[in-house]
Protein backbone atom coordinates (compact mmCIF):
# COMPACT_ATOMS: atom_id res chain seq x y z
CA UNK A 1 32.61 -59.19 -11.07
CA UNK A 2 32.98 -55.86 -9.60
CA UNK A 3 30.84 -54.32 -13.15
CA UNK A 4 28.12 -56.78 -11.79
CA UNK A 5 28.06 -55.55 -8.40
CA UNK A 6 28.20 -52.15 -9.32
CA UNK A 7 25.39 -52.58 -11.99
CA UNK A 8 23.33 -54.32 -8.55
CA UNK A 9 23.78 -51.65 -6.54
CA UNK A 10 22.57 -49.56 -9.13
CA UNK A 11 19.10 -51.02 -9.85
CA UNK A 12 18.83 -51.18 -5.73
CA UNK A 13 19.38 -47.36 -5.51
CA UNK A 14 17.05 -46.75 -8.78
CA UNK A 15 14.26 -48.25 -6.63
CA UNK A 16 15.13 -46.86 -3.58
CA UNK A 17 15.27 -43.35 -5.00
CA UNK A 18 11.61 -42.82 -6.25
CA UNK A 19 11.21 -39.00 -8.93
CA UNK A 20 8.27 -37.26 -7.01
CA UNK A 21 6.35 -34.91 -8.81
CA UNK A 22 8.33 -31.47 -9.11
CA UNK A 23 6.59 -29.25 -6.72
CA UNK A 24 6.88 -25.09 -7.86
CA UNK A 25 6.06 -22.30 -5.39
CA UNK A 26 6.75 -18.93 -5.78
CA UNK A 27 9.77 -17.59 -2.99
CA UNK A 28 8.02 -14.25 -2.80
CA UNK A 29 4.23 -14.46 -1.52
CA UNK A 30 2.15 -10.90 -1.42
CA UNK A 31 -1.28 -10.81 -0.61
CA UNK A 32 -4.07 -9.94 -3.02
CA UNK A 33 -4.96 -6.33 -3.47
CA UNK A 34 -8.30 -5.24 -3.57
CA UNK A 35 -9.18 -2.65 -6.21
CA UNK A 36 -9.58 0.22 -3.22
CA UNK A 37 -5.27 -0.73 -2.80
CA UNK A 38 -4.84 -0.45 -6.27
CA UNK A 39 -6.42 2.85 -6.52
CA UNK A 40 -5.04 4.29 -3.34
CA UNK A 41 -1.46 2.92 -4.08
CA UNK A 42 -1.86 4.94 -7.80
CA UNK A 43 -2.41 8.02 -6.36
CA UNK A 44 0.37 7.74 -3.91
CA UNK A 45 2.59 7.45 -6.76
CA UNK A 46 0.75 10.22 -8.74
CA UNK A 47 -0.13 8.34 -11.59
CA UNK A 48 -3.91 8.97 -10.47
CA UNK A 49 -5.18 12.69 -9.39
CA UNK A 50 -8.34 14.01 -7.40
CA UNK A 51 -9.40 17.02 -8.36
CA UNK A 52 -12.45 18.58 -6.95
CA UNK A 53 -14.49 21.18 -9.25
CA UNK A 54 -17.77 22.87 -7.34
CA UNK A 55 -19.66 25.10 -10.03
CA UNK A 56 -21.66 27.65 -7.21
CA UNK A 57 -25.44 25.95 -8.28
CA UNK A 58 -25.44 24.74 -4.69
CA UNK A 59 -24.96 27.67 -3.15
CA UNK A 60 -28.08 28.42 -1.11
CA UNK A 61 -28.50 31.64 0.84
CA UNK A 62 -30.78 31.55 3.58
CA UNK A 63 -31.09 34.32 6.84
CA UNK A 64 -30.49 33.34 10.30
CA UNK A 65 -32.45 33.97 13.40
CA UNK A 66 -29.17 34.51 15.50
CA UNK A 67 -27.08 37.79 16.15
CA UNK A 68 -23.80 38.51 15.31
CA UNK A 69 -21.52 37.20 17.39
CA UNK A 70 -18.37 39.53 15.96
CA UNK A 71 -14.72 38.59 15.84
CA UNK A 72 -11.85 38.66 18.11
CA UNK A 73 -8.22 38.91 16.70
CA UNK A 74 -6.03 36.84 19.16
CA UNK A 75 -2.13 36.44 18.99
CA UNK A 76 -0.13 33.55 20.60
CA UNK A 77 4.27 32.84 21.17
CA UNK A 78 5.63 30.04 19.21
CA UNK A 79 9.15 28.99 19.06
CA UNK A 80 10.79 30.06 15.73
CA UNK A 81 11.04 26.60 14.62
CA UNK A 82 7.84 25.39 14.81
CA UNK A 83 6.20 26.37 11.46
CA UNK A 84 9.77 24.70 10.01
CA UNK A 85 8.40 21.41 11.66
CA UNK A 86 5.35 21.77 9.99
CA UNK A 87 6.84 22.08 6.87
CA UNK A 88 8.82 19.13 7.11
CA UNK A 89 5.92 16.12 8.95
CA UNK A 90 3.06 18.44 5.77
């Protein structure tokens, strides 16, 4: 008697309890990169280098109209730390 009652209860859970469909997401979610991130992240990590090369056949000499205006040396106080600051935000 209790087997029967037991085996009852069972087939009312199994229709209570309906097996969706599994559902599958990823935990992490990035957004898409666009080829400019791709390229820019590369050459943040070096992988990828610039490298500018100028051969002089642009180099046009042409005479101005205007005088010489000379140059002026100047000289200015800065703390002795501040080209160590530089250094380290360069």
């Amino acid at each position: 008697m209790a087997a029967n009652e037991q085996e009852t209860r069972a087939e009312e859970l199994r229709e209570l309890i309906v097996r969706g469909q599994e559902e599958f997401f990823n935990v992490f979610e990035m957004v898409p990169q666009t080829s400019q991130d791709i390229y820019f992240n590369k050459i943040a990590a070096g992988s990828i280098k610039t490298a500018i090369v100028s051969s002089g056949d642009d180099y046009v000499d042409k005479e101005a109209q205007t005088d010489e205006l000379g140059q002026n040396d100047q000289s200015n106080q800065a703390p002795n730390d501040f080209m160590a600051a530089i250094k380290q935000t360069g």
